[in-house]
C-alpha atoms as a PDB file:
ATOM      1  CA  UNK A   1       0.000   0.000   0.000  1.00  0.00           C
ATOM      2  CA  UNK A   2       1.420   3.317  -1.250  1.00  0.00           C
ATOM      3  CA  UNK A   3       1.415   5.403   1.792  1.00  0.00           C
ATOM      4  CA  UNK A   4       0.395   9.290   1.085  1.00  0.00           C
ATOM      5  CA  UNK A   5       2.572  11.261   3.804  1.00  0.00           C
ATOM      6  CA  UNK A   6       6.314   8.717   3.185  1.00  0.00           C
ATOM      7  CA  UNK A   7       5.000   8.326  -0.912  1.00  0.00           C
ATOM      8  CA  UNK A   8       6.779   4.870   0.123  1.00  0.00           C
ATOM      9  CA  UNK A   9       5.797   1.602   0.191  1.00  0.00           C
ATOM     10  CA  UNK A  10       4.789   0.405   3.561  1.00  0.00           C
ATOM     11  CA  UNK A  11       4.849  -2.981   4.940  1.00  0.00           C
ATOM     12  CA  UNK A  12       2.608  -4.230   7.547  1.00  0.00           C
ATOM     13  CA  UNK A  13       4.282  -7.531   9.143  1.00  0.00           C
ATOM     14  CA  UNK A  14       7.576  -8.301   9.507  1.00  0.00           C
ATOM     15  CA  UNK A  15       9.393 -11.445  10.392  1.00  0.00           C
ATOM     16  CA  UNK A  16      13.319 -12.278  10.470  1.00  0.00           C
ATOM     17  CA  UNK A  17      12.989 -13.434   6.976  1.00  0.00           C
ATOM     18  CA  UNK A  18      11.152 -10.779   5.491  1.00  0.00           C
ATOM     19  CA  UNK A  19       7.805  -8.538   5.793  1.00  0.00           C
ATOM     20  CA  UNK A  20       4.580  -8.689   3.792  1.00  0.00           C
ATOM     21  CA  UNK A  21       2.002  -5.914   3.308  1.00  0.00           C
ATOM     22  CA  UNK A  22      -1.435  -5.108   2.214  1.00  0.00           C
ATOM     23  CA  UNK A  23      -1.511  -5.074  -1.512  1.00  0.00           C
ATOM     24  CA  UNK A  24      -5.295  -3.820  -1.878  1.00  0.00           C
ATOM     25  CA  UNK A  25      -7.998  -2.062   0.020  1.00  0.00           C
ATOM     26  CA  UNK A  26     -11.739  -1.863  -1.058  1.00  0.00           C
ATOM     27  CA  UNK A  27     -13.411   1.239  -0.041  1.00  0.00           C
ATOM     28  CA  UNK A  28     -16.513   2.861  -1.728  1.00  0.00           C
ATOM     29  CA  UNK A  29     -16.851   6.390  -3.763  1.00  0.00           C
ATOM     30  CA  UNK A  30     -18.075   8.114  -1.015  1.00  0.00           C
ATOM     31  CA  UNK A  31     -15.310   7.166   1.244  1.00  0.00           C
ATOM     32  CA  UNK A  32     -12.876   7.390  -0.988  1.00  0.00           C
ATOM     33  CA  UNK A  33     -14.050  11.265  -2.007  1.00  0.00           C
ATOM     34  CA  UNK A  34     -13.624  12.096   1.897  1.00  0.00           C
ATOM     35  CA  UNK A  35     -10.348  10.321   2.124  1.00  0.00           C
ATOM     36  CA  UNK A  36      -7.301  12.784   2.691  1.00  0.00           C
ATOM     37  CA  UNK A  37      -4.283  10.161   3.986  1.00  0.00           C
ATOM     38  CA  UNK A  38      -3.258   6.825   4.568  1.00  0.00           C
ATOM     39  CA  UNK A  39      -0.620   5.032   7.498  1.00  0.00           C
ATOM     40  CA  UNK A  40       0.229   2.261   9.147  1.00  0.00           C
ATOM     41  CA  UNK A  41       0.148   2.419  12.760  1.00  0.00           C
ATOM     42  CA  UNK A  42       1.030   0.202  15.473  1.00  0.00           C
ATOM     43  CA  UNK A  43      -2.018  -2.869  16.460  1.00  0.00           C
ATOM     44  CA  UNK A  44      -1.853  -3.560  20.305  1.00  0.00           C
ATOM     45  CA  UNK A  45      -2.357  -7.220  21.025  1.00  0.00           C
ATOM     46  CA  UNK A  46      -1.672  -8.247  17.661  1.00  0.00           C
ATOM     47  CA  UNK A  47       1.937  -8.489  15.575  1.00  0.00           C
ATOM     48  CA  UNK A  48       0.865  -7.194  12.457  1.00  0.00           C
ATOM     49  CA  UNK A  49       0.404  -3.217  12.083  1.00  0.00           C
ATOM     50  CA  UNK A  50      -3.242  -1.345  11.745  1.00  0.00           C
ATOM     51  CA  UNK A  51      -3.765   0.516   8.515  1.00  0.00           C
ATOM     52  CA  UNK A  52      -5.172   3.655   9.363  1.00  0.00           C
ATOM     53  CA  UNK A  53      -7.415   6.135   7.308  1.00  0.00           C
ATOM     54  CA  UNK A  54      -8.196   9.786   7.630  1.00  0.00           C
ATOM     55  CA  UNK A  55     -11.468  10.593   6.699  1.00  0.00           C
ATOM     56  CA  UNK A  56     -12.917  14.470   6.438  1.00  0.00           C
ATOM     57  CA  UNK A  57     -16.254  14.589   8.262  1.00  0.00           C
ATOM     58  CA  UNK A  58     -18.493  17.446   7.349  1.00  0.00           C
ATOM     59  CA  UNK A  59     -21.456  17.146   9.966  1.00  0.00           C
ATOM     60  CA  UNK A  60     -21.940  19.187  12.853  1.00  0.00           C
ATOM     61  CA  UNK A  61     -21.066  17.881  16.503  1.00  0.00           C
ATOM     62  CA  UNK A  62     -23.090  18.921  19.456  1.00  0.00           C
ATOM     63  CA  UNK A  63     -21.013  21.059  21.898  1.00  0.00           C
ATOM     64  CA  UNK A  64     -20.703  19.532  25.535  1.00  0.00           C
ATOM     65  CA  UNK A  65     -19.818  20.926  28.393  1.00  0.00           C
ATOM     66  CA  UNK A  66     -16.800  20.353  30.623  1.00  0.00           C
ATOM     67  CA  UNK A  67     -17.003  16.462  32.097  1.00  0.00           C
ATOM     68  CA  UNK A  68     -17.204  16.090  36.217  1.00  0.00           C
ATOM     69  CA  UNK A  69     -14.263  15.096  37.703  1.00  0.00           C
ATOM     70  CA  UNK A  70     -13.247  11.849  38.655  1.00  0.00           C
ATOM     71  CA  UNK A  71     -10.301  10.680  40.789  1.00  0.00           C
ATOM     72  CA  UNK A  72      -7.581   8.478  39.100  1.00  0.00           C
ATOM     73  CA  UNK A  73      -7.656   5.749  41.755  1.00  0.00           C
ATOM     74  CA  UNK A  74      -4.283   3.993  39.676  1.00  0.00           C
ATOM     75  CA  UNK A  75      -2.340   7.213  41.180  1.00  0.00           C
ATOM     76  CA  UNK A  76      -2.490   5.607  44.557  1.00  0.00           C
ATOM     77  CA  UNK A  77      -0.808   2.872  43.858  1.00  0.00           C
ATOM     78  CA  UNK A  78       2.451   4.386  43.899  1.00  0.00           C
ATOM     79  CA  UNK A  79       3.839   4.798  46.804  1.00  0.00           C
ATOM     80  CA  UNK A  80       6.180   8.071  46.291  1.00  0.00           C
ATOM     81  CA  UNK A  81       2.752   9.830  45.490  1.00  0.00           C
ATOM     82  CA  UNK A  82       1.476   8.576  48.978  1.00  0.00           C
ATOM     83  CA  UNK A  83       4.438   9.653  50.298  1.00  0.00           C
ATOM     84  CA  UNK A  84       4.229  13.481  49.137  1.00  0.00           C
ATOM     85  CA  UNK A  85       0.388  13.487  49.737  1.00  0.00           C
ATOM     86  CA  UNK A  86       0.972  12.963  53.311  1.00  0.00           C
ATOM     87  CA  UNK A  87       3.199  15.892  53.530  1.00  0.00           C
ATOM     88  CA  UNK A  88       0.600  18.102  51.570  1.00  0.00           C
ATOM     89  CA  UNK A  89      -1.834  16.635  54.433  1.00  0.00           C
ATOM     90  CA  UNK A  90       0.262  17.458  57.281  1.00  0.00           C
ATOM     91  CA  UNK A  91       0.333  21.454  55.209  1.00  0.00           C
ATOM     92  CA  UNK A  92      -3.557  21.622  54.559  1.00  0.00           C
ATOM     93  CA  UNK A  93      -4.115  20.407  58.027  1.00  0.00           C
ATOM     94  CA  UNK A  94      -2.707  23.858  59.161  1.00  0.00           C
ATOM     95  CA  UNK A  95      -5.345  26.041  57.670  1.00  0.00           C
ATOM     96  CA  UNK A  96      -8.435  24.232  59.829  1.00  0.00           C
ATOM     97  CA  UNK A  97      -7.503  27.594  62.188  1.00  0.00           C
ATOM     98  CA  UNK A  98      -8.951  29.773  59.855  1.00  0.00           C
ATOM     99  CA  UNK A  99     -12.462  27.717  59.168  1.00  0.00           C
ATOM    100  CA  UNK A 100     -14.939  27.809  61.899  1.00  0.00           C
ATOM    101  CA  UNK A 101     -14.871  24.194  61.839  1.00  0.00           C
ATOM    102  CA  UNK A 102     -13.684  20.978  60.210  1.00  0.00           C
ATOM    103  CA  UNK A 103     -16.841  20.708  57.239  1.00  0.00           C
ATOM    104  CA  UNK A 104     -16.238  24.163  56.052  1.00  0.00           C
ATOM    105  CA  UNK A 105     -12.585  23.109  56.011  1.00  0.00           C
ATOM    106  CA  UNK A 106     -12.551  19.972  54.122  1.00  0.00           C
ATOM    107  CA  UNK A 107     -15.645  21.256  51.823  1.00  0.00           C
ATOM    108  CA  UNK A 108     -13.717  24.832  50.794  1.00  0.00           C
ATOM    109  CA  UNK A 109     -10.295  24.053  51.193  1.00  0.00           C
ATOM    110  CA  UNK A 110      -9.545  20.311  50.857  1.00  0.00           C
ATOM    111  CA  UNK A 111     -11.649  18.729  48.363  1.00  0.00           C
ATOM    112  CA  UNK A 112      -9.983  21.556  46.205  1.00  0.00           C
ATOM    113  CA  UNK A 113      -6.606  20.769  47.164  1.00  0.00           C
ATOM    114  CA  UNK A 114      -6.699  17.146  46.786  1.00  0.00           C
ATOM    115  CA  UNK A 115      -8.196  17.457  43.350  1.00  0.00           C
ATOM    116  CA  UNK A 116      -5.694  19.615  42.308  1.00  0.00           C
ATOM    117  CA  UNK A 117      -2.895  17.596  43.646  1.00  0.00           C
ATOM    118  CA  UNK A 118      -4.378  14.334  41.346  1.00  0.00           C
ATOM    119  CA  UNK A 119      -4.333  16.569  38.281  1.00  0.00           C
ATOM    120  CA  UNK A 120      -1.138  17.997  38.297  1.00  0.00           C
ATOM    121  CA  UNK A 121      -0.095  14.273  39.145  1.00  0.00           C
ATOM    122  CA  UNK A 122      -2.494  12.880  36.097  1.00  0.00           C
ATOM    123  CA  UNK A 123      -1.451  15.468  33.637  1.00  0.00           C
ATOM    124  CA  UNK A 124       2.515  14.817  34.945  1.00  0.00           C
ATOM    125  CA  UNK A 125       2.049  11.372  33.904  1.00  0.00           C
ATOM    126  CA  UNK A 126       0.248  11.404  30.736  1.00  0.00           C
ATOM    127  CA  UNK A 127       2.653  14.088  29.222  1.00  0.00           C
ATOM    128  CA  UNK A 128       5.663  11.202  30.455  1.00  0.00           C
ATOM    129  CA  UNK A 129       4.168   8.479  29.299  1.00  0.00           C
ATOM    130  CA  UNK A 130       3.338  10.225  25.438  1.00  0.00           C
ATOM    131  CA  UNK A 131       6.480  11.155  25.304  1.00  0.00           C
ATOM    132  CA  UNK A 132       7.849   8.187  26.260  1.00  0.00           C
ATOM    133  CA  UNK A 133       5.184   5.995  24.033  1.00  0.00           C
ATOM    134  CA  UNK A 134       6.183   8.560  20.931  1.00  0.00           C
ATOM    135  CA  UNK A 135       9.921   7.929  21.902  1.00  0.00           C
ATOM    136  CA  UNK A 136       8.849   3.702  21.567  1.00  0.00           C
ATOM    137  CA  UNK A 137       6.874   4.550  18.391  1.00  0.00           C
ATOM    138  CA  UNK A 138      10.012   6.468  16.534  1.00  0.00           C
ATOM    139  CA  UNK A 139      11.763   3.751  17.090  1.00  0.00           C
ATOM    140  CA  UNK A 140       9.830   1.310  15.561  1.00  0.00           C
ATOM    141  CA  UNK A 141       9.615   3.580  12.410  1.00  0.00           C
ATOM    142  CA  UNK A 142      13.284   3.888  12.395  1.00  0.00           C
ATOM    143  CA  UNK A 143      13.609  -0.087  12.266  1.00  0.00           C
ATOM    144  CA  UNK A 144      10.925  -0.478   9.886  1.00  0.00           C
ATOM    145  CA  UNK A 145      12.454   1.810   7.095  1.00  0.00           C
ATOM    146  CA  UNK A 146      15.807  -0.660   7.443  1.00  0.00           C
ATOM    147  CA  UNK A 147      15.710  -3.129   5.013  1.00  0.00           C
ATOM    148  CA  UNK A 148      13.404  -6.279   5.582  1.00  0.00           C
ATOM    149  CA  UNK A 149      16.007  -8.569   5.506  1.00  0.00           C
ATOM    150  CA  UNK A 150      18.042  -7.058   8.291  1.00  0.00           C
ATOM    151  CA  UNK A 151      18.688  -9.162  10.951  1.00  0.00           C
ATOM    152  CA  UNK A 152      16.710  -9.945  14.225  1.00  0.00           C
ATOM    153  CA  UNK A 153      14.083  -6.934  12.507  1.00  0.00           C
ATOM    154  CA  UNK A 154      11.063  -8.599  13.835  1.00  0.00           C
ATOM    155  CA  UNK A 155      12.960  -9.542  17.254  1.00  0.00           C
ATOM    156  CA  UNK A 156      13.281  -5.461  18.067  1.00  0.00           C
ATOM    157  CA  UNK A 157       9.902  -4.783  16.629  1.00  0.00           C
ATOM    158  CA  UNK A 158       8.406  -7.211  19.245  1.00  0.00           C
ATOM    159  CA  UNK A 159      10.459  -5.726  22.165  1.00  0.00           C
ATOM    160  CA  UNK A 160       9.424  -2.390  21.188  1.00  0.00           C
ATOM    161  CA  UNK A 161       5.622  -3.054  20.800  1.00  0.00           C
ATOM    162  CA  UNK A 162       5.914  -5.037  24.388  1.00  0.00           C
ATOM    163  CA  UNK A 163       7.080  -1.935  26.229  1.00  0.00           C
ATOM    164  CA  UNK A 164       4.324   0.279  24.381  1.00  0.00           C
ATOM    165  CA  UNK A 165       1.659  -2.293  25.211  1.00  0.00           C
ATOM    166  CA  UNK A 166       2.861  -2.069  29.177  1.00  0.00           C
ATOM    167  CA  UNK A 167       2.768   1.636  28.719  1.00  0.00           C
ATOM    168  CA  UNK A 168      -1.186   1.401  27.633  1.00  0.00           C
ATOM    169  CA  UNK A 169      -1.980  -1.259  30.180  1.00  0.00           C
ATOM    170  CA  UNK A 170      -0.732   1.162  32.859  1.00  0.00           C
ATOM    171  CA  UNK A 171      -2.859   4.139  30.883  1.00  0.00           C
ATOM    172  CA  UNK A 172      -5.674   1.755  30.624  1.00  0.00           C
ATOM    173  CA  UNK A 173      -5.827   1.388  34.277  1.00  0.00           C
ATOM    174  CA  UNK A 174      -9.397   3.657  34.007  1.00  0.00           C
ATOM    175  CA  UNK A 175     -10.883   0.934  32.187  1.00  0.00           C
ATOM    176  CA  UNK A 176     -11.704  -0.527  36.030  1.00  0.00           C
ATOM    177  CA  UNK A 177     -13.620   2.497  37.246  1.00  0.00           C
ATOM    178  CA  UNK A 178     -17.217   1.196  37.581  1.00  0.00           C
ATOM    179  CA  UNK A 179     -16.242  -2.414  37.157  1.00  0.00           C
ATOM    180  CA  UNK A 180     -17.831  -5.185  38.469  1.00  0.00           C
ATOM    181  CA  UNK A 181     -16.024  -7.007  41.265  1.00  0.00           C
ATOM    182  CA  UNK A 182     -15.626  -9.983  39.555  1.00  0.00           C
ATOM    183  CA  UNK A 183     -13.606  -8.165  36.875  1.00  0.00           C
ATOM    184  CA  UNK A 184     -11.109  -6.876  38.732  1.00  0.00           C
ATOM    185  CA  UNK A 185      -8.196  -9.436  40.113  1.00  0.00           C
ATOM    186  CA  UNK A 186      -5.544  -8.171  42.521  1.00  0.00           C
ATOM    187  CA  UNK A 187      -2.588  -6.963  40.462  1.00  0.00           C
ATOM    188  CA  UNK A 188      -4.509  -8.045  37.161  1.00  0.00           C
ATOM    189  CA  UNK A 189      -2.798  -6.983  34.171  1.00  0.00           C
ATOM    190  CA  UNK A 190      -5.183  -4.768  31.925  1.00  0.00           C
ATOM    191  CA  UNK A 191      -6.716  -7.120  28.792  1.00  0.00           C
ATOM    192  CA  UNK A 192      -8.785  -6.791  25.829  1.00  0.00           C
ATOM    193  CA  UNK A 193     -11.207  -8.589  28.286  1.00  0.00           C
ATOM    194  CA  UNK A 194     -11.662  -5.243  30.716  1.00  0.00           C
ATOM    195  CA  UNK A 195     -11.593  -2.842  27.443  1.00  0.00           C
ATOM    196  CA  UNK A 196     -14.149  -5.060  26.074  1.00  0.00           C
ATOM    197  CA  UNK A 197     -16.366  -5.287  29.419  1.00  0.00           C
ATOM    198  CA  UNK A 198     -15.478  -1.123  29.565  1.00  0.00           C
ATOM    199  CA  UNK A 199     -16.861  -0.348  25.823  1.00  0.00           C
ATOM    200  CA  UNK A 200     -20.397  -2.991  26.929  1.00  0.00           C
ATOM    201  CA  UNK A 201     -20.768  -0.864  30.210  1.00  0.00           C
ATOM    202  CA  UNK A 202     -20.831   2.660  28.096  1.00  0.00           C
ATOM    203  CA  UNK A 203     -22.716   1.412  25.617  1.00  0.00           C
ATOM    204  CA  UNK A 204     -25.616   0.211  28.433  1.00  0.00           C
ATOM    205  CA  UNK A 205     -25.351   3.720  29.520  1.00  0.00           C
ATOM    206  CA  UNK A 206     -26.221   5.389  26.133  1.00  0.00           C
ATOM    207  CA  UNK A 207     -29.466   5.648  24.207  1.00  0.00           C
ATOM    208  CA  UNK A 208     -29.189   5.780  20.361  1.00  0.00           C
ATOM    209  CA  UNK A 209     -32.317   6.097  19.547  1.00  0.00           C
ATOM    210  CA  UNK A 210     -35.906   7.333  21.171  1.00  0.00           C
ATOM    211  CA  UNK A 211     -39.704   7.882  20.088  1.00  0.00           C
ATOM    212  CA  UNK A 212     -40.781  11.386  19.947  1.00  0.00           C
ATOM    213  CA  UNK A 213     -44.095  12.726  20.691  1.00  0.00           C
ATOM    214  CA  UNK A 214     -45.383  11.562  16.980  1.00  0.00           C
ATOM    215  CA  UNK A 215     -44.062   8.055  17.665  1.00  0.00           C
ATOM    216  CA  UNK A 216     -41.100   8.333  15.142  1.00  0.00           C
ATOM    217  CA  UNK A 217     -37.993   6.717  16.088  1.00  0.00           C
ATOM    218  CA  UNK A 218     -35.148   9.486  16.203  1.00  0.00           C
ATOM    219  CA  UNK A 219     -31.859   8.287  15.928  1.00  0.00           C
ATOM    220  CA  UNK A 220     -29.792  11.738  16.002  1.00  0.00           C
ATOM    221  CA  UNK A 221     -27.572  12.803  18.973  1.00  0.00           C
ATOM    222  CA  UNK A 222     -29.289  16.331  18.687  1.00  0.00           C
ATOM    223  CA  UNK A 223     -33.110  15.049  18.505  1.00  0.00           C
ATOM    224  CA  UNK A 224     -32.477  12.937  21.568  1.00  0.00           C
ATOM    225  CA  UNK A 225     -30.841  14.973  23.445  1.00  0.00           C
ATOM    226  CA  UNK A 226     -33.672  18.136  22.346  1.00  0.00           C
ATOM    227  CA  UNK A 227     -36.239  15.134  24.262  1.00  0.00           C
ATOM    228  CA  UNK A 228     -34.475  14.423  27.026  1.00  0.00           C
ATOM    229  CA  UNK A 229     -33.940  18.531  27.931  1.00  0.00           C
ATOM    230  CA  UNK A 230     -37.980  18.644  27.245  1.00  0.00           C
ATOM    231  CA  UNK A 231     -38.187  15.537  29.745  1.00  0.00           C
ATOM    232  CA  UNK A 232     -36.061  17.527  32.491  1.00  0.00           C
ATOM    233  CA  UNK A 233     -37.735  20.473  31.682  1.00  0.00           C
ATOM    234  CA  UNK A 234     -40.808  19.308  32.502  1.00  0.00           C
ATOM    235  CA  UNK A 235     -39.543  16.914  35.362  1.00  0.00           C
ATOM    236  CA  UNK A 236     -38.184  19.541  37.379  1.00  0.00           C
ATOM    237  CA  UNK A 237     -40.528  22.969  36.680  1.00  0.00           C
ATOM    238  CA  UNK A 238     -42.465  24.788  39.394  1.00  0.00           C
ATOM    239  CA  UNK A 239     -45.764  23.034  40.258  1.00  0.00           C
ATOM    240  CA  UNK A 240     -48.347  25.468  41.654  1.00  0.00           C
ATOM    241  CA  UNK A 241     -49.397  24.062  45.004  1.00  0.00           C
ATOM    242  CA  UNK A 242     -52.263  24.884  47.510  1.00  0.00           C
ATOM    243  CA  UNK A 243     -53.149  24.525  51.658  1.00  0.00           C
ATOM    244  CA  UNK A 244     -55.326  21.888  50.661  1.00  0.00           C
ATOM    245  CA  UNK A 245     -52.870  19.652  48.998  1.00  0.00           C
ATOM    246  CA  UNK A 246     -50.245  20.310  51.883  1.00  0.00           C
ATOM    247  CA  UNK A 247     -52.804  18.601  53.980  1.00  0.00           C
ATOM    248  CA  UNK A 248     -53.702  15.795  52.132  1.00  0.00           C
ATOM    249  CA  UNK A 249     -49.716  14.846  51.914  1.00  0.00           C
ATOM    250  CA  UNK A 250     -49.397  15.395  55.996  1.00  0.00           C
ATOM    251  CA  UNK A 251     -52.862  13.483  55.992  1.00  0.00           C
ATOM    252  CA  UNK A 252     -50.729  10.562  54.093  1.00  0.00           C
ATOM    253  CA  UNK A 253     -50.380   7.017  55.960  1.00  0.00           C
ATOM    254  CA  UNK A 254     -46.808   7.232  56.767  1.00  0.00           C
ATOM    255  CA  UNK A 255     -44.793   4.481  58.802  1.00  0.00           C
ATOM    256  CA  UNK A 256     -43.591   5.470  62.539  1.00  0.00           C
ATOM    257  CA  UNK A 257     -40.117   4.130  63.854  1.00  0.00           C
ATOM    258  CA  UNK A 258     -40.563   3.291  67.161  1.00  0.00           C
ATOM    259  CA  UNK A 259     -38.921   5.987  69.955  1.00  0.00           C
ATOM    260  CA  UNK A 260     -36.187   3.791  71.294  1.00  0.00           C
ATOM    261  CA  UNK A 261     -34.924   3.636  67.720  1.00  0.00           C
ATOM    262  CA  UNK A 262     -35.278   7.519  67.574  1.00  0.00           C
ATOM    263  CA  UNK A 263     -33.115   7.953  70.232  1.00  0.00           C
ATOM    264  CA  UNK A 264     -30.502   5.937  68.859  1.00  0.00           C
ATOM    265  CA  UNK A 265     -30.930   7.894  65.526  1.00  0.00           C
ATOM    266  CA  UNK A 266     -29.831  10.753  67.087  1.00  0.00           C
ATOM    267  CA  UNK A 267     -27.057  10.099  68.755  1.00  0.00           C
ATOM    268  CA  UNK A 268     -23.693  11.192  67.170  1.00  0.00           C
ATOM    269  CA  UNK A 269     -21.505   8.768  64.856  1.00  0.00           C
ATOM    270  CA  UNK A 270     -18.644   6.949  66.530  1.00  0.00           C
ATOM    271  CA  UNK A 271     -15.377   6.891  65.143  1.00  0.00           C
ATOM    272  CA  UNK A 272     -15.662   2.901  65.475  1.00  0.00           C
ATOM    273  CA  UNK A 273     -18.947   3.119  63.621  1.00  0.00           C
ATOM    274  CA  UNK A 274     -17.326   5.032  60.507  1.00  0.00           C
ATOM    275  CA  UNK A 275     -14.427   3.025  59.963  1.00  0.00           C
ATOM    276  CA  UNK A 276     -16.559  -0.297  59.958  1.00  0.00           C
ATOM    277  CA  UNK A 277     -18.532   1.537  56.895  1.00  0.00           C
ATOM    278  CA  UNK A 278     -15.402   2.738  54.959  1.00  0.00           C
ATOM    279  CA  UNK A 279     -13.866  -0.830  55.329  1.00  0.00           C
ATOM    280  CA  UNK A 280     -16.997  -2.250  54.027  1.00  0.00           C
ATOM    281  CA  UNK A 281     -17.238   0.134  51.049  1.00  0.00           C
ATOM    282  CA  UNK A 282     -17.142  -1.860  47.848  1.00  0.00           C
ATOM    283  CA  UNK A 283     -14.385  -0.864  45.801  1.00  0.00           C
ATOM    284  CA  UNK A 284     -14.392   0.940  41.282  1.00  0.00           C
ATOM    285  CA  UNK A 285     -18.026   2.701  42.834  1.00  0.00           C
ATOM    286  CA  UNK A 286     -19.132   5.870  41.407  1.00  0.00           C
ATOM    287  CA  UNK A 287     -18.182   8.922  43.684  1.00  0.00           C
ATOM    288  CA  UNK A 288     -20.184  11.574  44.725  1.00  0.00           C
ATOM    289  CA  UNK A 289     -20.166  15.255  43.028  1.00  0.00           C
ATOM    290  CA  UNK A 290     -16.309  15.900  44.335  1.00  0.00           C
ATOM    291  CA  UNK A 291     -15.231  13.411  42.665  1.00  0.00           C
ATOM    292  CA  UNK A 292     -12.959  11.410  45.353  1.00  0.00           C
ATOM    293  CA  UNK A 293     -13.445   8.136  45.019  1.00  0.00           C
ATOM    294  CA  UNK A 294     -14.507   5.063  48.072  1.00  0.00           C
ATOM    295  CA  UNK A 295     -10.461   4.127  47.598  1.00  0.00           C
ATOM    296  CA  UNK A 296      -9.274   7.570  48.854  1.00  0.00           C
ATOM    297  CA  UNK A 297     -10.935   7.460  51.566  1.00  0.00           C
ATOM    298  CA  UNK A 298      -9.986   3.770  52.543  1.00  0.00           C
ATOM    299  CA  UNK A 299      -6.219   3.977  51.838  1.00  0.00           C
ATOM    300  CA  UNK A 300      -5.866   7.019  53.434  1.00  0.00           C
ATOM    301  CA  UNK A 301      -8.564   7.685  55.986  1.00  0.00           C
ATOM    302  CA  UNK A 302      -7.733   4.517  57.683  1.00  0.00           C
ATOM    303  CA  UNK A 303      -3.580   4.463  57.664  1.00  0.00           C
ATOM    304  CA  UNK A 304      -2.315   5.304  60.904  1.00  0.00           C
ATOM    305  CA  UNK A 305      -0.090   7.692  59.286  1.00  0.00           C
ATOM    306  CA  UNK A 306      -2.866   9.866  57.718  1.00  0.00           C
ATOM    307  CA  UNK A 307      -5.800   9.453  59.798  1.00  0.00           C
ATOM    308  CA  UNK A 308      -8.459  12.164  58.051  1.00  0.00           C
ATOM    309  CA  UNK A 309     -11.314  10.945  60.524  1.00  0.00           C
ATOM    310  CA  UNK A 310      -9.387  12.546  63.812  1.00  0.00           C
ATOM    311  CA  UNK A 311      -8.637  15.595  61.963  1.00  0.00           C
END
């Protein structure tokens, strides 16, 4: 396959004897028409490289707002990061002075910090780990415009791809947020397994198509999400309300809990009584709108080096 950007031929497996290629690919008019560049690339979890096509695309996308943030729980995993959060704890813990207690302290001050801290850490790592990956990927060009016949070609190629394919499975690491329990093994490597039980969780969480109110089936990302805004709209506007309906709720059969269990309602959470709930926290669970995760609070509200609870 005559590649557009080298205008040289391109070859798509190599072995120590040699390397074969692609000699034809079938695409229609219409593709072909919105076609502006051909290369190969390199295939995780396979030895032969992906052939990859740029295509124009002339349709409008729908503008989305910023996404929530979420908490990288892979980050705690190393242990120089624990390290160096514990010393930004022992920092933050300093300000609780100037907070008239400890909510208003962890709500403005803390949640802030902490999220911070696990994006300069996230961003740190994905700019090393591109430029490492591109470093990997340069070399594997550089060996692949050699000569097929050189020898122990495919050998280097294969060491190359191996340390880009650890590189992804570390990267891929997010694949696990949200994941069943059965999915995740202690110290599992990342597989096409998770990235394929990853891609079936999103998918269950997306609609691509809905009935509007003539009964036609719309299967457009801006008709459905024009519905669902109508839905909320609707959900969530003011209802006009009277005495009389006020009454009739209060008027509602509504079960009593007996007083003894009242009084224990009431009285204030033990220490004892919150560390038995974070321990039995299940683990890749959705967090709340901060975006700190069940993990966080597990690793590092119950070490005896960084208590948060006695703070």
């Amino acid at each position: 396959m005559g590649s557009v950007i080298q205008k040289k031929t391109q070859y798509t497996h190599y072995t120590n004897n040699g390397a074969t290629r692609i000699d034809r690919i079938y695409i229609t008019d219409t593709l072909k028409k919105r076609k502006e560049g051909t290369e190969t690339i390199i295939a995780p979890f396979s030895d032969h490289l992906a052939v990859a096509v740029r295509l124009t695309y002339s349709h409008q996308t729908i503008l989305r707002k910023r996404r929530i943030w979420k908490m990288n729980i892979s980050i705690l995993e190393d242990n120089s990061f624990s390290d160096s959060l514990i010393l930004l704890w022992c920092k933050w813990k300093q300000n609780t002075k100037y907070y008239p207690n400890t909510v208003l302290w962890w709500n403005r001050y803390v949640e802030k910090r902490i999220r911070q801290t696990f994006q300069r850490e996230g961003a740190s790592r994905n700019r090393d780990r591109k430029e490492m990956e591109d470093f990997y990927y340069t070399a594997i060009y550089h060996a692949i415009q050699s000569p097929p016949t050189t020898e122990n070609l495919a050998t280097a190629i294969r060491r190359l791809k191996a340390k880009i394919l650890r590189l992804q499975s570390k990267h891929m690491r997010g694949v696990l947020m949200e994941a069943d329990d059965n999915d995740d093994a202690s110290n599992e490597d990342i597989t096409t397994y998770h990235y394929i039980r990853s891609r079936k969780r999103s998918k269950a969480r997306m609609f691509s198509n809905i009935l509007d109110h003539q009964e036609q089936n719309q299967t457009d990302q801006e008709p459905i999400l024009h519905m669902f805004k109508e839905y909320l709209d609707l959900k969530y506007c003011n209802i006009q309300s009277d005495i009389c309906r006020y009454k009739n709720l209060i008027s509602c059969v509504i079960p009593q809990i007996p007083i003894e269990a009242k009084e224990d309602l009431d009285l204030h959470i033990t220490m004892d009584e919150l560390h038995d709930a974070v321990r039995k926290g299940k683990r890749n669970k959705e967090p709340g709108p901060d975006g700190i995760c069940h993990e966080f609070y597990k690793q590092c509200g119950l070490s005896s080096r960084m208590n948060y609870w006695t703070s």
